[in-house]
Protein backbone atom coordinates (compact mmCIF):
# COMPACT_ATOMS: atom_id res chain seq x y z
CA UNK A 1 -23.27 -54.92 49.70
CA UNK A 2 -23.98 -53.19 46.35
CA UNK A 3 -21.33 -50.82 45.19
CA UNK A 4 -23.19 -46.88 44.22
CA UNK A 5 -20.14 -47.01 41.69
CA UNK A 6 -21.31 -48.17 38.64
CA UNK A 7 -19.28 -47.30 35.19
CA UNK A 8 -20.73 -49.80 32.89
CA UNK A 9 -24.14 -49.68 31.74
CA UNK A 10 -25.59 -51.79 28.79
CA UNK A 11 -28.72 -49.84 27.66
CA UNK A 12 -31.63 -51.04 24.45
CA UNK A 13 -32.44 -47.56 22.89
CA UNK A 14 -35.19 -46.95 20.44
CA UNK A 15 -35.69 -43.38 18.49
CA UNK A 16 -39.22 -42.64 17.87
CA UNK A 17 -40.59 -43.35 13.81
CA UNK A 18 -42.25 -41.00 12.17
CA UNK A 19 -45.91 -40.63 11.99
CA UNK A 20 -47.79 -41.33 8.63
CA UNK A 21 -49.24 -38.42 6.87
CA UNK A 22 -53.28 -38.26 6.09
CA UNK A 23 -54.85 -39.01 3.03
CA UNK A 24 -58.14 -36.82 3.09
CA UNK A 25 -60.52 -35.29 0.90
CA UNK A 26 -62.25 -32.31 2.60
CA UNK A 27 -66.31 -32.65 2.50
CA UNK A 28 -67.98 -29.89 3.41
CA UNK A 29 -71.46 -28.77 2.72
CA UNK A 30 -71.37 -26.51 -0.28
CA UNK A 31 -68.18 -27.56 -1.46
CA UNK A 32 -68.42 -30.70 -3.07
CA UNK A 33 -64.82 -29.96 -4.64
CA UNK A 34 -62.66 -29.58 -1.42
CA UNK A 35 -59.80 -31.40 -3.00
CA UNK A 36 -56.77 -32.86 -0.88
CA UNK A 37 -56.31 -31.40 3.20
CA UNK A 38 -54.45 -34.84 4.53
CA UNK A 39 -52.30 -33.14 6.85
CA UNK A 40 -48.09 -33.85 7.57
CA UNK A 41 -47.29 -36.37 10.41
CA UNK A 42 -45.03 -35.83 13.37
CA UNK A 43 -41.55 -36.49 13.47
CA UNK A 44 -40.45 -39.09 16.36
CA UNK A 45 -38.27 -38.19 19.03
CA UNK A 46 -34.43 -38.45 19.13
CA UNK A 47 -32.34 -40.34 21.75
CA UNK A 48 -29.84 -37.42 22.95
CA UNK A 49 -26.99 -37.73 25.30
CA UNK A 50 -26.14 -34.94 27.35
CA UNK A 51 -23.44 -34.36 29.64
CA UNK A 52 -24.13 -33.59 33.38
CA UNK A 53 -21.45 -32.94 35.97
CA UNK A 54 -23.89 -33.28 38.44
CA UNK A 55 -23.73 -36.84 38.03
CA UNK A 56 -20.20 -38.87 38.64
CA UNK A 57 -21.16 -42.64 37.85
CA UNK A 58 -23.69 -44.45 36.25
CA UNK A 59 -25.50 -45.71 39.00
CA UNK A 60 -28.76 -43.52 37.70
CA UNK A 61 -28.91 -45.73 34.69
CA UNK A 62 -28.37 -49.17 36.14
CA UNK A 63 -31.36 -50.24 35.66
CA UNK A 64 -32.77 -47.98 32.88
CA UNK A 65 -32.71 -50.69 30.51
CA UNK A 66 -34.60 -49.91 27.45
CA UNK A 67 -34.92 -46.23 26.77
CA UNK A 68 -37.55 -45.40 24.20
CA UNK A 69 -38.51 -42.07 22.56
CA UNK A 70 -41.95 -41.53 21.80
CA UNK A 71 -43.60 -41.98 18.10
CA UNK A 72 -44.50 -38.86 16.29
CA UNK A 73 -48.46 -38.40 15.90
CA UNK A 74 -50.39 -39.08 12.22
CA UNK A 75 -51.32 -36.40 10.23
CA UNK A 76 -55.31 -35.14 10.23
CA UNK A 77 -57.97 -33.59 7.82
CA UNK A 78 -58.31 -30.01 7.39
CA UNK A 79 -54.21 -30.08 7.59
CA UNK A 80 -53.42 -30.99 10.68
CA UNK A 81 -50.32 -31.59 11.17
CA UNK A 82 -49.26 -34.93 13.25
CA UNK A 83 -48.17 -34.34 17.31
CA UNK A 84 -43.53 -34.35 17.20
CA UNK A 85 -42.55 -36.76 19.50
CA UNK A 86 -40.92 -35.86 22.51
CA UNK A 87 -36.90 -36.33 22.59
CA UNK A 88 -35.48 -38.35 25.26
CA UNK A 89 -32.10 -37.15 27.17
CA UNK A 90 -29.79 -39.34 29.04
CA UNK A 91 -27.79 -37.45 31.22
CA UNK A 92 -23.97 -38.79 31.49
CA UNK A 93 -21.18 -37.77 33.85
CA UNK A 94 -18.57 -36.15 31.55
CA UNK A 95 -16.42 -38.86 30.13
CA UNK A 96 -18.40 -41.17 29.10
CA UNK A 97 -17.75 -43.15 26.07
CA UNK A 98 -20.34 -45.34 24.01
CA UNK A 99 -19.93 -47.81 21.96
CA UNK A 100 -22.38 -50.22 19.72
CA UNK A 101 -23.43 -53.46 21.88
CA UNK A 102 -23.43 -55.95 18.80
CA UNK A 103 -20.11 -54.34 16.97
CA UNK A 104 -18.22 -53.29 19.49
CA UNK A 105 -17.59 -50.09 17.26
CA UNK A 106 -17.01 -46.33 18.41
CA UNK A 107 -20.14 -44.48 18.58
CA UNK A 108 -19.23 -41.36 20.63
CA UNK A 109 -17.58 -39.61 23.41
CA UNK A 110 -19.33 -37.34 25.99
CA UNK A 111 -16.76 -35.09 27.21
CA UNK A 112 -17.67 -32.18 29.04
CA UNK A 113 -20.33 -30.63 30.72
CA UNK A 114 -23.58 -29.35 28.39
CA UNK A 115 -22.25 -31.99 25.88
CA UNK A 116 -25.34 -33.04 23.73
CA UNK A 117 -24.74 -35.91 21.51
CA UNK A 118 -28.06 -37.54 18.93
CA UNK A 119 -27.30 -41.13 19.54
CA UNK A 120 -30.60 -42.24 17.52
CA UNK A 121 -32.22 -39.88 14.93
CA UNK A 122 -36.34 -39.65 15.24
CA UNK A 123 -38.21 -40.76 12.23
CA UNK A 124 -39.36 -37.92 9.80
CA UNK A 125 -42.90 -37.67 9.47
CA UNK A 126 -44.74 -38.64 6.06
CA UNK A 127 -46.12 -36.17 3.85
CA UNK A 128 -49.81 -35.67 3.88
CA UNK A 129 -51.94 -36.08 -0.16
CA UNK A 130 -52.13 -32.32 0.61
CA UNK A 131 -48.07 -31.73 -0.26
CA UNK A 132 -48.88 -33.97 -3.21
CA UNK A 133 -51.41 -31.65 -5.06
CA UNK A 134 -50.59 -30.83 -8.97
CA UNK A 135 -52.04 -29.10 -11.94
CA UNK A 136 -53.10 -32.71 -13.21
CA UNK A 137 -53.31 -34.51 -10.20
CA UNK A 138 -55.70 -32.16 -7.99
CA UNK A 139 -57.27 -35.05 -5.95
CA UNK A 140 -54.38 -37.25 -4.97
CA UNK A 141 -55.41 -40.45 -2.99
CA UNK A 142 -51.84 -41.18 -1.41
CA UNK A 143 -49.73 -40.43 1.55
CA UNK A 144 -46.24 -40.91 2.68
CA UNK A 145 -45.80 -43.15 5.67
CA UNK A 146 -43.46 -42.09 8.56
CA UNK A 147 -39.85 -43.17 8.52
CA UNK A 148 -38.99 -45.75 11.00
CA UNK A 149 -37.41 -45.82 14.06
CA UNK A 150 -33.30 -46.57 14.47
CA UNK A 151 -32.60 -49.08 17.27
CA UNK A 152 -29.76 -49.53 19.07
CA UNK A 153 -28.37 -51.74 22.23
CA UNK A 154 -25.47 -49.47 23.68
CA UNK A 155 -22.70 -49.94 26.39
CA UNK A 156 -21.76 -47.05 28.10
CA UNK A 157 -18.20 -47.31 29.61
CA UNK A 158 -17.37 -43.97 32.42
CA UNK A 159 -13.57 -43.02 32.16
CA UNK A 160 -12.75 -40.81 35.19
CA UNK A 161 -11.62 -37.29 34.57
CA UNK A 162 -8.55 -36.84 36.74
CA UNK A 163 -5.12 -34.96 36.34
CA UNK A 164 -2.84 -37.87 38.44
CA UNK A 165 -3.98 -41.46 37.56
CA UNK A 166 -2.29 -44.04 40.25
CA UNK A 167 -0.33 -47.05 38.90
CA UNK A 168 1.04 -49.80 40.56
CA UNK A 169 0.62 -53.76 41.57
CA UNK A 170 -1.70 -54.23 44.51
CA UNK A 171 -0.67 -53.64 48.30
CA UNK A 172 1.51 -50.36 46.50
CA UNK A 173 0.11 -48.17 48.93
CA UNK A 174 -2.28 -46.35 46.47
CA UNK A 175 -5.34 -45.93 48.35
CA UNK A 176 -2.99 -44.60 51.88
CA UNK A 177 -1.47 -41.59 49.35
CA UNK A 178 -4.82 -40.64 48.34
CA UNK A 179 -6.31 -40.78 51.88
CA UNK A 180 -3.02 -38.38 52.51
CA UNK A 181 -2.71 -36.16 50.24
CA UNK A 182 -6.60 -35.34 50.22
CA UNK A 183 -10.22 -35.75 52.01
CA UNK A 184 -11.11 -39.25 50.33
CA UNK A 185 -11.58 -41.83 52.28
CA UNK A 186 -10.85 -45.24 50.54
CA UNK A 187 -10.84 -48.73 51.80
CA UNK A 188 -7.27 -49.38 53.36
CA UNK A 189 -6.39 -53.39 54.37
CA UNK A 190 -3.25 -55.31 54.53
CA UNK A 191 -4.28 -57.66 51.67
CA UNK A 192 -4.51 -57.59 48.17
CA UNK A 193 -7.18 -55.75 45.58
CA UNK A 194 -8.94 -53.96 48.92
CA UNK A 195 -9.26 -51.50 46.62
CA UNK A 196 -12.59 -52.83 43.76
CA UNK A 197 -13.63 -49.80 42.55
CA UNK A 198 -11.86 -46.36 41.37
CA UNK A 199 -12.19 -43.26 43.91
CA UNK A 200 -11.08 -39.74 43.02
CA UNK A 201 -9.55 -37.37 45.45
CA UNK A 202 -8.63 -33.70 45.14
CA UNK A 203 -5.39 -32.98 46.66
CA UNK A 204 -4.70 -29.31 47.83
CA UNK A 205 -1.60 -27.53 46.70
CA UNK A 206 -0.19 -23.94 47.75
CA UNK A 207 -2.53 -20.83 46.94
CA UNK A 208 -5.61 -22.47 47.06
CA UNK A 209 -4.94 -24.49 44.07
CA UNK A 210 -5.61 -28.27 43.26
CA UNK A 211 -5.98 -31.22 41.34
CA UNK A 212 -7.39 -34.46 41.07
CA UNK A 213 -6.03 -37.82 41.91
CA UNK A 214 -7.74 -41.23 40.70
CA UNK A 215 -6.85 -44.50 42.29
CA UNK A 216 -7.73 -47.30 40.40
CA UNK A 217 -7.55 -51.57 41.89
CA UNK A 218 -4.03 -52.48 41.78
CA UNK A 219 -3.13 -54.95 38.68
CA UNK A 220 -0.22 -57.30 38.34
CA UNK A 221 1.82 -59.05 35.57
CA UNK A 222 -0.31 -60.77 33.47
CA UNK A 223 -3.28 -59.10 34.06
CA UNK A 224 -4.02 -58.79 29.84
CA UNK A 225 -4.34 -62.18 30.21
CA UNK A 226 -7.68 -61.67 32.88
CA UNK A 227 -5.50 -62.05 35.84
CA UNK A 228 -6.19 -60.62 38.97
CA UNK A 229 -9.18 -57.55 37.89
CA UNK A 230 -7.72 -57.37 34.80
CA UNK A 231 -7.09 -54.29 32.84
CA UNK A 232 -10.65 -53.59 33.09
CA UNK A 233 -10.35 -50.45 35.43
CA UNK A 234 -7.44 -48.96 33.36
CA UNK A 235 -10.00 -46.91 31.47
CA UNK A 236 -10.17 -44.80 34.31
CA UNK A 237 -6.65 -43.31 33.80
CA UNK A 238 -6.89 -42.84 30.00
CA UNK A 239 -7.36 -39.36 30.02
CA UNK A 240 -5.24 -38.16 32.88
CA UNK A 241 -2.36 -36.22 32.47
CA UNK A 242 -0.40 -37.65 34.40
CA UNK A 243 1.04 -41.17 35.34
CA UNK A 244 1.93 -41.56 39.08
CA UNK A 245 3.60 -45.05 39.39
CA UNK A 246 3.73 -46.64 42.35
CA UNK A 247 6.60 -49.21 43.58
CA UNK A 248 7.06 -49.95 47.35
CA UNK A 249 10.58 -49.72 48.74
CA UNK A 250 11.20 -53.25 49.72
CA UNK A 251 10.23 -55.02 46.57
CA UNK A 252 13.40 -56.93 45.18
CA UNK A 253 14.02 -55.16 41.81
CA UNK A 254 12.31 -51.67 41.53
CA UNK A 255 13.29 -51.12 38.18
CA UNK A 256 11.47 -54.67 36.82
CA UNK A 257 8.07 -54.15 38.40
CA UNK A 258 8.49 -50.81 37.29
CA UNK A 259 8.85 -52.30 33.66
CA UNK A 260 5.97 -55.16 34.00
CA UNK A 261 3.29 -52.01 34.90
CA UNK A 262 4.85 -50.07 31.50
CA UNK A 263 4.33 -53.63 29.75
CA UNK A 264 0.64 -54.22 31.29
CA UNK A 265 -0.20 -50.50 30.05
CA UNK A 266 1.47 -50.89 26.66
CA UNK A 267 -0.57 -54.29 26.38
CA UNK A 268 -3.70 -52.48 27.02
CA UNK A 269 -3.07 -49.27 25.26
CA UNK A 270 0.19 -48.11 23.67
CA UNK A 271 -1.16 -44.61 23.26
CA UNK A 272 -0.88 -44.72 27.39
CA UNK A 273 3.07 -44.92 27.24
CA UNK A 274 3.63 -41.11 25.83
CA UNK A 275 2.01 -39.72 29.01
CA UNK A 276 4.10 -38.22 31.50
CA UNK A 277 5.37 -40.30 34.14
CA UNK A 278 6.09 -40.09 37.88
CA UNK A 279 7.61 -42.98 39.70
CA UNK A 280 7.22 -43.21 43.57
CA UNK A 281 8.85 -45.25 45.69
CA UNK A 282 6.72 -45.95 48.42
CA UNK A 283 7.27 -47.29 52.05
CA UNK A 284 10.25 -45.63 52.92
CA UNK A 285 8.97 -45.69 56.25
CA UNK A 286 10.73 -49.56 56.60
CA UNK A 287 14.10 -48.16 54.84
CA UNK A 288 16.68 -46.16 56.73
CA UNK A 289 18.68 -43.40 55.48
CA UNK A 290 21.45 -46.14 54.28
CA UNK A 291 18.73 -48.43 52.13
CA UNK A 292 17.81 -45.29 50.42
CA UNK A 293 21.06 -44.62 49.11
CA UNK A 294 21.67 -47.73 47.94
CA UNK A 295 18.48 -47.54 45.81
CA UNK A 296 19.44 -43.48 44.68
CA UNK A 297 22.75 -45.36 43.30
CA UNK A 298 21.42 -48.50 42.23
CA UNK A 299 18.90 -46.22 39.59
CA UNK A 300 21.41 -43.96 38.51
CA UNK A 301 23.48 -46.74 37.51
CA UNK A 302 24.03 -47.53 34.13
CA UNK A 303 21.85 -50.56 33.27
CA UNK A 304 23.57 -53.58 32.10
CA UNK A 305 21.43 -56.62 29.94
CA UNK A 306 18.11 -55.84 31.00
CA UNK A 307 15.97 -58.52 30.88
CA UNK A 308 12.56 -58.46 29.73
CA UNK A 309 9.44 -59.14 32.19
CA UNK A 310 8.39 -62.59 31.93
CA UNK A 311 4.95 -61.47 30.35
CA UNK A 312 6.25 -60.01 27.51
CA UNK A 313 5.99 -61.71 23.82
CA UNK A 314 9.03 -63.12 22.69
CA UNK A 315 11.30 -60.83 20.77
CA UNK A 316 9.48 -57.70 22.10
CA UNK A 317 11.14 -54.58 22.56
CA UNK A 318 10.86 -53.25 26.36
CA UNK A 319 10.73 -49.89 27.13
CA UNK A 320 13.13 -50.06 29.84
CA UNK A 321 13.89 -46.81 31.48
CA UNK A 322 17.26 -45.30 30.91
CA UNK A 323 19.09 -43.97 33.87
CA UNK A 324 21.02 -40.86 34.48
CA UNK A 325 23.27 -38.86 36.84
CA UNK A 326 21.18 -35.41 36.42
CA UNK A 327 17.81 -35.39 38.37
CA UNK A 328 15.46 -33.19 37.30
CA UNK A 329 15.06 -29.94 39.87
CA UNK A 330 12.40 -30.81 42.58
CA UNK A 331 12.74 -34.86 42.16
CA UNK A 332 13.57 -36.19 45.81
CA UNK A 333 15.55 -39.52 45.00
CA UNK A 334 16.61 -38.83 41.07
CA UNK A 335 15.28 -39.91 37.92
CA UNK A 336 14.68 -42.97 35.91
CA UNK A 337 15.67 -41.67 32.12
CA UNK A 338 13.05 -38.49 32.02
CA UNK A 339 11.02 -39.97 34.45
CA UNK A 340 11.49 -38.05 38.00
CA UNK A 341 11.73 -40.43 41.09
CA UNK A 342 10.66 -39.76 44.39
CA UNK A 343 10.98 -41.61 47.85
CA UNK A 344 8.04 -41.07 50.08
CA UNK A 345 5.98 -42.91 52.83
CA UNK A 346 2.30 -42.25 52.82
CA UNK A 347 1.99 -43.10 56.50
CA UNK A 348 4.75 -40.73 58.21
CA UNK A 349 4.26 -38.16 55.75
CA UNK A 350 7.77 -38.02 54.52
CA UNK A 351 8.70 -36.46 51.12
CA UNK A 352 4.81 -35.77 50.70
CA UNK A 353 4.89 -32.52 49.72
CA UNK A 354 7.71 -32.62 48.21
CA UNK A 355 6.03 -35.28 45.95
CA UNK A 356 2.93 -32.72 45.58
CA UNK A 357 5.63 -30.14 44.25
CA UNK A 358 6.92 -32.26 41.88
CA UNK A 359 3.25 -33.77 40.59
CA UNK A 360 2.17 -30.22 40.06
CA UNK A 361 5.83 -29.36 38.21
CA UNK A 362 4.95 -32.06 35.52
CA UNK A 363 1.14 -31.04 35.07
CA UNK A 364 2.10 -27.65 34.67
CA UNK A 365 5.29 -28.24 32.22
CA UNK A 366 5.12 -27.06 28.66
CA UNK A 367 5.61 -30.43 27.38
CA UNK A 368 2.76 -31.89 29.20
CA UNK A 369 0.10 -28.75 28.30
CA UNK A 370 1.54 -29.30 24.45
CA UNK A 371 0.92 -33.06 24.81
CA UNK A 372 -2.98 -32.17 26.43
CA UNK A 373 -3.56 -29.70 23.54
CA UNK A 374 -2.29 -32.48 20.89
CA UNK A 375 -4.41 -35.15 22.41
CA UNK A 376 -7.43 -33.14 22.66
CA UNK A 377 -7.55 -32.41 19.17
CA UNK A 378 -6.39 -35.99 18.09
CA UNK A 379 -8.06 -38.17 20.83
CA UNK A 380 -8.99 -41.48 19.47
CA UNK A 381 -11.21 -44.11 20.51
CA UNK A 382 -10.27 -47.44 19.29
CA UNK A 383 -13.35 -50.17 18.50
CA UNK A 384 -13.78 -53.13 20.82
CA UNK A 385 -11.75 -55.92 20.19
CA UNK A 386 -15.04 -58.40 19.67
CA UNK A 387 -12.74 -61.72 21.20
CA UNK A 388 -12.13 -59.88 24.51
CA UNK A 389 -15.38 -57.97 24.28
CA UNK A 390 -17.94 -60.75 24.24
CA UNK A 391 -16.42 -61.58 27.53
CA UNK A 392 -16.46 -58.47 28.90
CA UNK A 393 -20.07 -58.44 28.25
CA UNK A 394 -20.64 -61.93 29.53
CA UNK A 395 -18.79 -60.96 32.76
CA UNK A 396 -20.47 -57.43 33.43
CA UNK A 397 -24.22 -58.89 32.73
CA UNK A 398 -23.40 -61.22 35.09
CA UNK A 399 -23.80 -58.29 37.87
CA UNK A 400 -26.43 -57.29 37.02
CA UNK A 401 -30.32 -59.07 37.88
CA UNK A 402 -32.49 -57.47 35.05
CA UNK A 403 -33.59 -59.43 31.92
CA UNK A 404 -33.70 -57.82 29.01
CA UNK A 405 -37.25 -57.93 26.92
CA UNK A 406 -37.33 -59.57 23.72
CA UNK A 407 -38.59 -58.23 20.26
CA UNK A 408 -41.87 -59.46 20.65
CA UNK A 409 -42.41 -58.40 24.18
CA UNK A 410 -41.28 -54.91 22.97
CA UNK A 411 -43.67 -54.84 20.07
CA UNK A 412 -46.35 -56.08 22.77
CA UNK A 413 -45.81 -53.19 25.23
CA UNK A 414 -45.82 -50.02 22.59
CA UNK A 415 -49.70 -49.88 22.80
CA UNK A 416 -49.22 -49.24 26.83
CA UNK A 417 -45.63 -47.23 26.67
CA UNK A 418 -47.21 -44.02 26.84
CA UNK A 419 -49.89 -44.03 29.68
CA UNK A 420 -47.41 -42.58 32.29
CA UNK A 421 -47.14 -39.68 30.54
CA UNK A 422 -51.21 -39.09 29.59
CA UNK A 423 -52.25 -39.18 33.42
């Protein structure tokens, strides 16, 4: 069955060139010296993205695959001036990111709602002989032509706009917190990667007050190196503000799988590792009261040697989380360095809301709202990296059925591309 959630798009975008301006000398009857009246041509339309929270993936645009603006008329006699071409908006959700098809480079970032980005400029239109007109040249038999049209084949890449983004390897019980904590309902299975595709829930907190929660597929170590999904739906959890890992209670070493997810993140984007950070420990339902203490004690330990996860480069410095005594107020279980820690078990219910009390601490903290403000104002795309990105492309046209036209079947169609429109 095909999935509604689409967050990729690859999209062949024309602006509209320019019309030509007239060259025309008026002839009327008694006025055999009319002089110049070739009138201005039209400007082509302009490829616009706009930004529509009406919308939440890209499924409207899955198969708009070329997206042309129209041509701006010629100019007439008697200084007419040439018909503008109409602009073309694509409405986004907000957070959608663009980026050139053949470069892989930054082209812009659609951020909020009413957003209105000109992807491709129209075409000015040519100057009729009339604008040409001099003192010694009072018959001018010339005219500008139109500019041409820019032309451009896009991707389109949704991140998510969420507060909470979920982290952790798959079978981490990530979909059954956000089936708990809010109204989404996300594919739940006792195997790994149910989850294929992101889902957003909005969890309710005291006073009527909220936020959002985005689940993404789990990944696991390696997965820079295309293993498992890959770090393709990591994108999704760029922009939240918060970092909720995920590590279920009877995994062997809590700290180290802990460490691979920082790794995997660092791997895909370094910038990702000054977020806050949550760490649950999930499953507690299969630990007694006992088991849990030994894992409070065993993280507030002092660390001895740690070793690096086996997917790190040799020589690489791991961010391995100091430990400490103090837990911050609020954090059921203690704290991993800064990072608060808290036991819970998505199925029972237990430490749930104390987790929710803790989440909303952190997103409300000065040092997080300083950090928001700071990345805001310095958010920075980075250009595709053109060795992973030609497969990336190879592997998300493979979804899809649709051909794309070639130059000469383009050029063939432009005498028909308007007809829609006339009747």
């Amino acid at each position: 069955m095909e999935s509604n959630f689409v967050d990729y798009v690859k999209i062949l975008c024309r602006s509209g060139k320019g019309g030509r301006g007239s060259m025309h000398l008026r002839h009327v009857k008694y006025n055999p010296l009319g002089g110049p009246d070739g009138g201005d041509g039209g400007k082509g339309g302009s490829i616009i993205l706009r930004g529509n929270h009406n919308y939440w993936t890209l499924l409207h645009l899955r198969y708009e695959r070329h997206i042309f603006a129209e041509h701006g008329g010629n100019g007439g006699k008697d200084k007419c001036h040439g018909t503008d071409g109409k602009d073309v908006y694509i409405d986004v959700p907000p957070g959608t990111v663009v980026y050139n098809a053949e470069t892989g480079k930054f082209i812009c970032d659609v951020a909020y709602d009413g957003q209105e980005v000109v992807l491709l400029k129209g075409g000015r239109g040519g100057l009729g002989n009339f604008q040409f007109r001099t003192a010694t040249n009072q018959a001018p038999r010339f005219a500008q032509p139109g500019e041409p049209a820019e032309e451009m084949t896009i991707i389109m890449e949704l991140k998510l706009l969420a507060d909470v983004g979920l982290v952790g390897f798959p079978n981490a019980g990530k979909s059954t917190l956000v089936s708990a904590l809010s109204n989404a309902k996300p594919k739940i299975a006792n195997y790994p990667f149910t989850t294929m595709e992101p889902s957003l829930g909005i969890v309710g907190y005291r006073d009527n007050k909220s936020f959002v929660m985005a689940d993404i597929p789990g990944i696991i170590e390696g997965a820079a190196e295309g293993r498992g999904l890959g770090l393709r739906f990591l994108r999704h959890i760029e922009r939240n503000s918060l970092l909720l890992f995920m590590v279920p209670g009877d995994t062997d070493d809590i700290l180290r799988e802990y460490n691979i997810l920082l790794e995997e993140l660092r791997k895909f984007n370094p910038e990702m590792l000054s977020k806050q950070r949550v760490l649950a420990v999930t499953k507690c339902d299969l630990l007694d009261e006992e088991l849990m203490e030994m894992l409070r004690e065993e993280m507030q330990a002092p660390p001895s040697a740690p070793e690096a996860p086996p997917s790190a480069p040799e020589g690489a410095t791991i961010d391995y989380p100091r430990k400490t005594n103090e837990a911050p107020s609020g954090a059921v279980g203690g704290a991993v360095g800064s990072v608060p820690v808290v036991f819970i078990s998505a199925v029972t219910g237990f430490h749930l809301d104390e987790l929710k009390d803790v989440l909303w601490r952190e997103l409300n903290s000065e040092s997080n709202k300083l950090q928001t403000i700071m990345a805001d104002d310095r958010l920075v795309h980075r250009d595709k990296d053109m060795a992973s990105f030609a497969q990336e492309l190879a592997d998300e046209d493979a979804d899809g059925d649709v051909d794309y036209l070639d130059e000469d079947e383009i050029e063939d169609l432009e005498d028909v591309e308007y007809l829609d429109e006339e009747d």
